[in-house]
Protein backbone atom coordinates (compact mmCIF):
# COMPACT_ATOMS: atom_id res chain seq x y z
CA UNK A 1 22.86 -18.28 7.17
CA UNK A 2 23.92 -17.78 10.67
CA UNK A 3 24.55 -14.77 12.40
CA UNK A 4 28.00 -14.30 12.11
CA UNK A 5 27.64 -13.53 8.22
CA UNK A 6 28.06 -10.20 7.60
CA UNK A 7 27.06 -8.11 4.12
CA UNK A 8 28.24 -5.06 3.39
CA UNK A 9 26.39 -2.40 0.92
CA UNK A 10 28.54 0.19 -0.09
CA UNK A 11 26.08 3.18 -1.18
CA UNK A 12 22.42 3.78 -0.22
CA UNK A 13 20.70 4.70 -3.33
CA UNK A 14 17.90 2.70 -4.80
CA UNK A 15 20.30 -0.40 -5.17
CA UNK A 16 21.84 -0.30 -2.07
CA UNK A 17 18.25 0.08 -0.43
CA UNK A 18 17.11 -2.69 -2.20
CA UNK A 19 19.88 -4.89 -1.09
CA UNK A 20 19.40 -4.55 2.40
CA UNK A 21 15.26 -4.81 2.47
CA UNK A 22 15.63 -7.80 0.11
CA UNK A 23 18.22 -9.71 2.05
CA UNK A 24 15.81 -9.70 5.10
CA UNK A 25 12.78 -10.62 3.21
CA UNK A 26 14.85 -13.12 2.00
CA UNK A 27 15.59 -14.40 5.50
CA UNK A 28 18.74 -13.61 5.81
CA UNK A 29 19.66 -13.60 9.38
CA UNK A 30 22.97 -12.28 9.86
CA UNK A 31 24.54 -8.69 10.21
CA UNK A 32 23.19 -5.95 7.28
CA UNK A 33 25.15 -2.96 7.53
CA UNK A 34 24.32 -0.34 4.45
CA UNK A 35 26.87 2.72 4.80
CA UNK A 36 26.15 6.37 2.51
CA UNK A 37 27.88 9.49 2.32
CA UNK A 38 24.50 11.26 2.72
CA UNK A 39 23.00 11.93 6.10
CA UNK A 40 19.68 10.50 7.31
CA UNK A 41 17.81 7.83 5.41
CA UNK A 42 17.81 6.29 1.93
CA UNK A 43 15.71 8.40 -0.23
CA UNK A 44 14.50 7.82 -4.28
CA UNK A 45 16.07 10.17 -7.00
CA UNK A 46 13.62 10.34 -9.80
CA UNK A 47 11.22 12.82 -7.94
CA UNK A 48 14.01 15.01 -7.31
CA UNK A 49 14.23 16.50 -10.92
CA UNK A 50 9.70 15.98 -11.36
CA UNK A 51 7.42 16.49 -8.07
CA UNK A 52 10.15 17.36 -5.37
CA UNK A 53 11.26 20.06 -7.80
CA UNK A 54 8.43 21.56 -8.26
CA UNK A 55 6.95 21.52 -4.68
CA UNK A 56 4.40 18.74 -5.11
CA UNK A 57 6.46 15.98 -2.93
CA UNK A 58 7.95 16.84 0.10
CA UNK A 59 10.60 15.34 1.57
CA UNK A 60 8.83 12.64 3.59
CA UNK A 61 7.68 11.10 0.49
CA UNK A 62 11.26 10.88 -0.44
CA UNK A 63 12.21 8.28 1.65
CA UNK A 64 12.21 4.62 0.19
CA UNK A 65 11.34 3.79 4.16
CA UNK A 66 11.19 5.38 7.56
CA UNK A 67 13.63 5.06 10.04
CA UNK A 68 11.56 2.29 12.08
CA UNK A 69 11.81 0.24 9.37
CA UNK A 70 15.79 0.05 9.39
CA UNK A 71 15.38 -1.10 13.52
CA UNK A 72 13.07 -3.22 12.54
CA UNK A 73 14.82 -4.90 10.05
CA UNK A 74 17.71 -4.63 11.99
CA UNK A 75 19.75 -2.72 9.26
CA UNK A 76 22.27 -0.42 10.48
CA UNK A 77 22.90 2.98 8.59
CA UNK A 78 26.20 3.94 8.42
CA UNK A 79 26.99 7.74 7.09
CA UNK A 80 30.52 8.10 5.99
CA UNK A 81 32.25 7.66 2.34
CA UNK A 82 34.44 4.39 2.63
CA UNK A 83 38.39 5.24 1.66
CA UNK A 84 39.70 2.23 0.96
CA UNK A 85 38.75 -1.54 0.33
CA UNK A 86 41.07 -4.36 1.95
CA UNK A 87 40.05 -7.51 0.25
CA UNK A 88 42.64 -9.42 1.78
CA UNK A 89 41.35 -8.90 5.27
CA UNK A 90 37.76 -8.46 4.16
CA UNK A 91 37.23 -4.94 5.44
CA UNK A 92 36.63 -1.43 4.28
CA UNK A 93 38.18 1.53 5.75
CA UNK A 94 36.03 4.73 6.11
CA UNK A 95 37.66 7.98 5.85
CA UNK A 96 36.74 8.98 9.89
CA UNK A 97 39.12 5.78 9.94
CA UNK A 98 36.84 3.24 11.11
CA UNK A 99 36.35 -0.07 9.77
CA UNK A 100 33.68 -2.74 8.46
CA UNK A 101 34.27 -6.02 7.58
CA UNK A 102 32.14 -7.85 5.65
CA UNK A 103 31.62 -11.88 4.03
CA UNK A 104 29.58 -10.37 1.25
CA UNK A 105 30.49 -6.88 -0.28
CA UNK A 106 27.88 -5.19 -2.55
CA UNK A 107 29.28 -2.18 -4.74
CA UNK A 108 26.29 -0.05 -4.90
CA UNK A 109 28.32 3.10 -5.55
CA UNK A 110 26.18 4.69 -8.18
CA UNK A 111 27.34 7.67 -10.76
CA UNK A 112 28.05 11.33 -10.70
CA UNK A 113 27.10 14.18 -12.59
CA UNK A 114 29.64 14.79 -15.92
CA UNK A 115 31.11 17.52 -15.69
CA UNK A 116 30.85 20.59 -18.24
CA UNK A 117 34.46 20.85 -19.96
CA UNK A 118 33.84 24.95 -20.49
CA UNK A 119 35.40 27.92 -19.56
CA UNK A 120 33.31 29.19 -16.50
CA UNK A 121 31.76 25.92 -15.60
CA UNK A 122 32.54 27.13 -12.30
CA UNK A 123 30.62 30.48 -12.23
CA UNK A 124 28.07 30.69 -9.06
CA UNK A 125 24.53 30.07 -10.72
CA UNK A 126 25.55 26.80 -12.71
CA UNK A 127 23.88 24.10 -10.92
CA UNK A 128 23.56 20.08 -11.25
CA UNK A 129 20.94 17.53 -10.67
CA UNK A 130 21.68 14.44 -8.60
CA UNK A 131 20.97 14.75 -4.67
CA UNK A 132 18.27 15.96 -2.61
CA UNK A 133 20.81 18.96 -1.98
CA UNK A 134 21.30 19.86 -5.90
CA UNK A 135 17.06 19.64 -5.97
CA UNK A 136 16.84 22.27 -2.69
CA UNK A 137 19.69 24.84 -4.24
CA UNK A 138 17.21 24.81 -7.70
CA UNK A 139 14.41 25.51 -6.22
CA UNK A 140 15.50 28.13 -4.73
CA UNK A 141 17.73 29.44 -7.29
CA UNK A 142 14.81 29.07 -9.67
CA UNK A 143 13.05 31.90 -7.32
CA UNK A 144 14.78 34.67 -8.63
CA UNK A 145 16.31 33.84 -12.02
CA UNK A 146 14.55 35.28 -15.24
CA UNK A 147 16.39 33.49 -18.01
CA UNK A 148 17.24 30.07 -17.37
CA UNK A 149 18.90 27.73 -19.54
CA UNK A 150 19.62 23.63 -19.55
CA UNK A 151 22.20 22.32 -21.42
CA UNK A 152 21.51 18.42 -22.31
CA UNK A 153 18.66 17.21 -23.41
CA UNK A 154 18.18 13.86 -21.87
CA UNK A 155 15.55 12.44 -19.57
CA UNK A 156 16.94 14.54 -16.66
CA UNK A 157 17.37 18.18 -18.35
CA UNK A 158 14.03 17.65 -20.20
CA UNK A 159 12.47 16.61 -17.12
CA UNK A 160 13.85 19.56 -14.96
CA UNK A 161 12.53 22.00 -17.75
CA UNK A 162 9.19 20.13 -17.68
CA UNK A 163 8.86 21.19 -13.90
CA UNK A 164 10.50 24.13 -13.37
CA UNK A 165 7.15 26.33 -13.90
CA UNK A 166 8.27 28.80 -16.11
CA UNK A 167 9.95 28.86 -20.55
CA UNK A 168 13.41 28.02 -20.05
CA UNK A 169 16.16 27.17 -23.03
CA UNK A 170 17.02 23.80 -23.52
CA UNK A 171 20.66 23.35 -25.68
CA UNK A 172 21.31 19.84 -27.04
CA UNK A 173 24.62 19.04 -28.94
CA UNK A 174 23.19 16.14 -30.91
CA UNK A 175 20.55 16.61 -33.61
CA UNK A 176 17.79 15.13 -31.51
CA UNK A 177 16.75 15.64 -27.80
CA UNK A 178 17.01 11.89 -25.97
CA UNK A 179 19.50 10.73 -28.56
CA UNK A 180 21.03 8.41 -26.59
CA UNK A 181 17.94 6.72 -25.45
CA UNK A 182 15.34 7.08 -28.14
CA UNK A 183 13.92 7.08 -31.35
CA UNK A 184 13.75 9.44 -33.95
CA UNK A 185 10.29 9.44 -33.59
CA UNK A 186 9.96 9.78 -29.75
CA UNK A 187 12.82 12.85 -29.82
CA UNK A 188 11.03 14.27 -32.63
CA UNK A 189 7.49 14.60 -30.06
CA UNK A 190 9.11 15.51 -27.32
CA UNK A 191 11.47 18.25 -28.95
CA UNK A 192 7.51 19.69 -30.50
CA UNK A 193 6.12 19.09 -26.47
CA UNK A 194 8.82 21.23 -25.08
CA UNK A 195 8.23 23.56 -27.58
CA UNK A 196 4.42 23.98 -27.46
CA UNK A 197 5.05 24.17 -23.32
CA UNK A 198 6.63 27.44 -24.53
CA UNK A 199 10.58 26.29 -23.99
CA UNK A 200 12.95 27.04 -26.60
CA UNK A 201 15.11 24.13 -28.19
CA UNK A 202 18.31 24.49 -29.79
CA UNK A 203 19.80 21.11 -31.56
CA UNK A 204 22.92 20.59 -32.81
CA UNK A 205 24.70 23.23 -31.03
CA UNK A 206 27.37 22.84 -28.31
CA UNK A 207 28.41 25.12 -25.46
CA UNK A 208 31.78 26.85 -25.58
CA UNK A 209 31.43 28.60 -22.37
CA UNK A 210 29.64 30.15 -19.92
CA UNK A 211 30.46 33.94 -19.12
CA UNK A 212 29.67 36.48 -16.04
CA UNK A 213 31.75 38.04 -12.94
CA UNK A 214 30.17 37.87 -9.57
CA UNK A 215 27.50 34.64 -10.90
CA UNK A 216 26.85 33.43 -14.64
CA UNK A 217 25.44 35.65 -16.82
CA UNK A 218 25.42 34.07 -20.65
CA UNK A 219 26.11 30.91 -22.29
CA UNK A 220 28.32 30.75 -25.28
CA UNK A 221 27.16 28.62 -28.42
CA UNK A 222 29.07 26.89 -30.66
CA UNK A 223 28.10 29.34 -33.56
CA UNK A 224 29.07 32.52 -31.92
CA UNK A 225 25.40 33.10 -30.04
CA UNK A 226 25.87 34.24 -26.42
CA UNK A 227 22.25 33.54 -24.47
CA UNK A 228 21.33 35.66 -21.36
CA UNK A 229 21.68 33.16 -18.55
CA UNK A 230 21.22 33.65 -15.04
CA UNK A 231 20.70 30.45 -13.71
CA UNK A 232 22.30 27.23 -16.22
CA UNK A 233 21.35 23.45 -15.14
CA UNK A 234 24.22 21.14 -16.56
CA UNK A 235 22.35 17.80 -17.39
CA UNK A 236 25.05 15.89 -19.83
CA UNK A 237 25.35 12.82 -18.25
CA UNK A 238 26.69 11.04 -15.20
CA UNK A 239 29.65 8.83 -14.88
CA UNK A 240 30.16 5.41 -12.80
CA UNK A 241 31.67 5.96 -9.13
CA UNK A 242 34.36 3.53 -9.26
CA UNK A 243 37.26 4.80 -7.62
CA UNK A 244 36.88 1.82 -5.08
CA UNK A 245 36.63 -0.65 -7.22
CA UNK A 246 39.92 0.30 -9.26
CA UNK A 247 41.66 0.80 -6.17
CA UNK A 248 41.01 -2.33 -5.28
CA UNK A 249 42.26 -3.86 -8.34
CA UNK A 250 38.89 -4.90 -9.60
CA UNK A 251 38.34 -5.02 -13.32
CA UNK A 252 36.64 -1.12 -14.33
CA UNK A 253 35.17 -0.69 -17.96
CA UNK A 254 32.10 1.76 -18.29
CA UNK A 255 31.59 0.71 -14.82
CA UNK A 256 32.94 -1.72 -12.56
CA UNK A 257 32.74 -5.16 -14.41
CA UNK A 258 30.36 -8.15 -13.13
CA UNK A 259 29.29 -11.24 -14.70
CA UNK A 260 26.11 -12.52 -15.35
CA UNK A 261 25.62 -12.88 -11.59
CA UNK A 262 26.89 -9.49 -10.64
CA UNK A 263 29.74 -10.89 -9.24
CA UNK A 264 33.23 -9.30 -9.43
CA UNK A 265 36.45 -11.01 -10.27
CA UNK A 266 36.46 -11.23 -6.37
CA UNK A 267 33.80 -13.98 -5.16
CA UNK A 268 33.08 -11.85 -2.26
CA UNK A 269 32.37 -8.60 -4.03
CA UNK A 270 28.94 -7.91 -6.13
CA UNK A 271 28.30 -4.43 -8.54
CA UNK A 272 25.00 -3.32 -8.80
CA UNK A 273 22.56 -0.08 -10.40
CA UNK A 274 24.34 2.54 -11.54
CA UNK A 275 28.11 1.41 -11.44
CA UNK A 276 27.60 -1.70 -11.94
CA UNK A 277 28.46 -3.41 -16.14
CA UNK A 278 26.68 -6.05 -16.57
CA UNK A 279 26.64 -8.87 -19.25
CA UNK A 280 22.89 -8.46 -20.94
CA UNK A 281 21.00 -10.55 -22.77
CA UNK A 282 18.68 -7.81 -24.31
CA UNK A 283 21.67 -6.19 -25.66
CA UNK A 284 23.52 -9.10 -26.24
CA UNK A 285 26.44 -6.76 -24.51
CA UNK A 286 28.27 -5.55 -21.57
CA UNK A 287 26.25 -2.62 -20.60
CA UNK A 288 25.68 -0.09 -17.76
CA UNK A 289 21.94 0.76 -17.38
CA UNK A 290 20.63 4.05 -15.31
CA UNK A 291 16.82 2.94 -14.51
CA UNK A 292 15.56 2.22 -11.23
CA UNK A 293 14.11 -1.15 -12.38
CA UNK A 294 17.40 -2.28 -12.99
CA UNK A 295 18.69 -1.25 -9.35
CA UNK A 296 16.06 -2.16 -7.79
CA UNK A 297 16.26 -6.12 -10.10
CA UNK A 298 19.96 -6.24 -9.88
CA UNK A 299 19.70 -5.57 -5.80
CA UNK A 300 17.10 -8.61 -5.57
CA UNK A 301 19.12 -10.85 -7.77
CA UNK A 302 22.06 -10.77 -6.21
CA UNK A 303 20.06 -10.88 -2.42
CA UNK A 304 19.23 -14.09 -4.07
CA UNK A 305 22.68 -15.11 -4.53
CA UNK A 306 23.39 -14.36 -1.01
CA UNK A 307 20.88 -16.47 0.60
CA UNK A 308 21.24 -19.38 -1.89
CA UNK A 309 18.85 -19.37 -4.77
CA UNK A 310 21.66 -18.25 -7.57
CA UNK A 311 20.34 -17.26 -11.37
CA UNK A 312 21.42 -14.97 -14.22
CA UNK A 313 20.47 -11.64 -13.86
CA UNK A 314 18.17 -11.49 -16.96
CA UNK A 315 15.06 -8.96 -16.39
CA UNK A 316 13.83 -7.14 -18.79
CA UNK A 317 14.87 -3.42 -19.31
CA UNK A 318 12.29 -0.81 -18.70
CA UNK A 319 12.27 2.94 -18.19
CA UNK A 320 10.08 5.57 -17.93
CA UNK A 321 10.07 9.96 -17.77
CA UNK A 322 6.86 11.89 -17.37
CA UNK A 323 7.43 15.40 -18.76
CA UNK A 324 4.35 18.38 -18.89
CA UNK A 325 1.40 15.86 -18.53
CA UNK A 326 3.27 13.09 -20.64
CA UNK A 327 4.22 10.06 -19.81
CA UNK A 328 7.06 8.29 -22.12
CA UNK A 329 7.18 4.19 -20.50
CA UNK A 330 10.58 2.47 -22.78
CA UNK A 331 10.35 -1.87 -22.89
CA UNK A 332 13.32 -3.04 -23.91
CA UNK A 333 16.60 -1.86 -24.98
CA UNK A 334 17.21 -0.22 -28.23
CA UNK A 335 20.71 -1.39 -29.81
CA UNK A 336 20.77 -1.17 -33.62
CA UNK A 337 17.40 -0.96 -34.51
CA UNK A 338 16.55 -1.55 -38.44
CA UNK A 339 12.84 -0.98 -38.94
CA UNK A 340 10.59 1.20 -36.46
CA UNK A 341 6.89 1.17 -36.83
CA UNK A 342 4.61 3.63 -34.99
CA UNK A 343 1.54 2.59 -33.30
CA UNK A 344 -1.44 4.93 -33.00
CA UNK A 345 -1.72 8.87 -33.94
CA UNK A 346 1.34 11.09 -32.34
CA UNK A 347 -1.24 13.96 -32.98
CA UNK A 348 -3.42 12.68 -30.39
CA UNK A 349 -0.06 12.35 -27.59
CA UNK A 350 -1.10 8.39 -27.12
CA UNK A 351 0.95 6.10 -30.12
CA UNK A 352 3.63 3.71 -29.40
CA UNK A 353 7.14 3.38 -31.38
CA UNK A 354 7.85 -0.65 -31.96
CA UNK A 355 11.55 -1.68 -32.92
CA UNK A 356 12.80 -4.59 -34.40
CA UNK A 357 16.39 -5.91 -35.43
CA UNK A 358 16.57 -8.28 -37.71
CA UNK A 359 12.88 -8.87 -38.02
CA UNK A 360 12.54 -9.17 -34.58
CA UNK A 361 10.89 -6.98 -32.05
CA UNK A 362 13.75 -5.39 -29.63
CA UNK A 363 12.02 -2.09 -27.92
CA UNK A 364 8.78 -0.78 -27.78
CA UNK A 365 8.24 3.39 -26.55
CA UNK A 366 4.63 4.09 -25.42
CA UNK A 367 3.73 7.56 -25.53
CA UNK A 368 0.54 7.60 -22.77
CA UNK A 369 -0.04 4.61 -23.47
CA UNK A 370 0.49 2.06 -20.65
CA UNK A 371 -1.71 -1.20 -21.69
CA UNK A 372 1.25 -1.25 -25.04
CA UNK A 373 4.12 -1.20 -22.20
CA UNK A 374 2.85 -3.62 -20.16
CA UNK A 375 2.01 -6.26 -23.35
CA UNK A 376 5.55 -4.92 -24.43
CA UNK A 377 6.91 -6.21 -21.19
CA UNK A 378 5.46 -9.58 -21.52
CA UNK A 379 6.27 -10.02 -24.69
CA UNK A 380 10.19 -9.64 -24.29
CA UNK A 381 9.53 -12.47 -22.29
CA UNK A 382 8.82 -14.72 -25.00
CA UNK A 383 10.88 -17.45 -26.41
CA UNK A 384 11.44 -16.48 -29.38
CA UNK A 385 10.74 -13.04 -29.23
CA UNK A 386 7.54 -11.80 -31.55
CA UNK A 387 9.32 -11.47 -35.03
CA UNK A 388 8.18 -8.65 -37.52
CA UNK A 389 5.65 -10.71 -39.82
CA UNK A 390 3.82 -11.36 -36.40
CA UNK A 391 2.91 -8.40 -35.18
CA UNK A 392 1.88 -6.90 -38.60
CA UNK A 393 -0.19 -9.69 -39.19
CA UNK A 394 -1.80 -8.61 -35.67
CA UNK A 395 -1.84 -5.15 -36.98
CA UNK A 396 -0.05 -3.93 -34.00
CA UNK A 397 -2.31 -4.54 -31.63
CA UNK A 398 0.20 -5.12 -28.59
CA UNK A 399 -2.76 -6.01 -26.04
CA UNK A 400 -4.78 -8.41 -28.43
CA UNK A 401 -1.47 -9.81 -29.91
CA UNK A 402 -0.72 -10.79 -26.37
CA UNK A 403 -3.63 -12.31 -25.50
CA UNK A 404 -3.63 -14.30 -28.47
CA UNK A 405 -0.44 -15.79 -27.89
CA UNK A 406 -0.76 -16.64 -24.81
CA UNK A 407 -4.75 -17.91 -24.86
């Protein structure tokens, strides 16, 4: 590619990062411009609600790279928020009013928090979890509060209450913590973990609103129970940035829609991590994943595309949380499960939690247990996947299972 080929990375998360380093190690020789609305360098999220938080990482260790590597690669960082895409001229507009063109366009926009539809949302002393910034005001706000409660309990709230040093309430709406994400088994552990770490969990109840004058003072249950509350963490959820995209005129569904390349509608326009809804073949549906291994695979694929070697994006899902000394490592992706079987002794905090649809394995959770994720990994590799009647006959032995099949 000669020089005069420009790409464009709107957003410099883990996606966007990844776009830029991989289209140079890729050889890509023309103009990489990566533009975010956040000052300085890229930086990595997940230690933001686990070591950052609790004042284990500091904020050099943050950063995906320093800022010699960006002149180095000849990347240039751009901070502004971009206004406006022109796909007819091939340009963005920023809202200082300058203006980028581009050949190649990657969407790497990302999500924001959900809000909290409540009365008193709004109170000083109700705090999110996404940026560096959000991670600075907790810890500090964590300081001087004496009765702090999180409301959602998915990886993030679970993972905030894990680090923030001290019992805090966790409220979940659904009937098990990770619901979205996990097995009954799996919620089931981590909902006695939190509780044995001294937090209190509350399922099934929802938040009606939050209540105080000069800063937040209780939370409001569904059932009538009002919670002292001086600091609340709001942790239910994020939604796709794709106010561009729709502006645009690009198709938006859960995220902005891409094919199995990560293409838009628009040849010149890619969606990746975070806003990005992507045909997938582990799901066997259009879906919008939240894990850095996807932003960081998607980013490389479609690098890839850029510089001429063009395949499906087809790597295999995998997630991970550590929470008080425990790490949970997710293979797969878990639609529709119809038969779980669990691996090892929970009592012990090391088992794994297979899944299969249809006979066939889907998802495997590994509960400190890394050797099962890694096998479980490989083994979603397979053609055809490892059917039930298999891996009994193995008697669950992930590791030896694997090297059987592939001696």
């Amino acid at each position: 590619m000669g020089a005069q080929n420009t790409v464009l990375v709107v957003g410099s998360g883990q996606s966007g990062f990844q776009a830029v380093a991989s289209l140079r190690t890729l050889g890509f020789d023309g103009r990489v411009v990566l533009i975010g609305d956040e000052p300085g360098v890229p930086y990595q999220r997940p230690p933001l609600s686990k070591a950052y938080l609790a004042g284990t990482a500091g904020l050099q260790q943050l950063h995906l790279r320093d800022e010699d590597f960006y002149a180095e690669k000849d990347i240039e960082l751009v901070a502004g928020r971009v206004a406006e895409i022109d796909r007819a001229a091939s340009k963005v507009r920023l809202e200082d009013g300058t203006e980028q063109g581009y050949d190649h366009l990657i969407l790497a926009t990302g999500a924001r928090n959900r809000t909290l539809p409540v009365p008193g949302a709004d109170l000083p002393g109700v705090l999110t979890l996404r940026t560096r910034d959000d991670a600075d005001r907790l810890r500090e706000s964590l300081a001087g509060a004496e009765n702090v409660v999180v409301i959602g309990g998915g990886f993030i709230g679970l993972e905030f209450a894990a680090h923030a040093g001290r019992p805090v309430t966790i409220i979940e709406a659904q009937d098990r913590l990770l619901n979205r994400v996990a097995t009954p088994e799996i919620s089931a552990y981590f909902a006695e973990l939190h509780r044995n770490a001294g937090h209190t969990v509350l399922l099934g109840q929802g938040v009606t609103a939050l209540h105080g004058d000069e800063r937040v003072r209780e939370v409001e249950l569904s059932d009538g129970t009002r919670l002292p509350a001086d600091l609340v963490v709001v942790a239910v959820g994020v939604v796709p940035e794709t106010a561009l995209a729709e502006a645009a005129g690009l198709s938006v569904d859960n995220g902005v829609v891409v094919d199995a390349h990560l293409r838009t509608a628009d040849p010149k326009i890619f969606a990746i991590g975070d806003c990005a809804n992507f045909p997938c073949m582990w799901a066997d549906a259009l879906i919008r994943l939240e894990s850095v291994q996807n932003a960081v695979d998607q980013a490389r694929s479609v690098a890839s595309t850029i510089t001429g070697t063009t395949a499906p994006y087809e790597s295999v899902p995998w997630f991970w949380t550590d929470q008080s000394g425990t790490k949970l490592q997710i293979a797969g992706i878990l639609a529709n499960p119809d038969r779980t079987v669990v691996v090892g002794e929970p009592a012990t905090g090391k088992f794994s939690v297979l899944s299969f649809r249809d006979d066939v394995l889907i998802a495997v959770e590994s509960v400190n247990r890394p050797a099962d994720h890694i096998a479980a990994r490989r083994l979603l590799t397979a053609d055809p996947w490892p059917p039930y009647a298999e891996l009994e006959n193995s008697a669950f032995d992930l590791k030896a299972y694997l090297k059987a099949r592939v001696a």
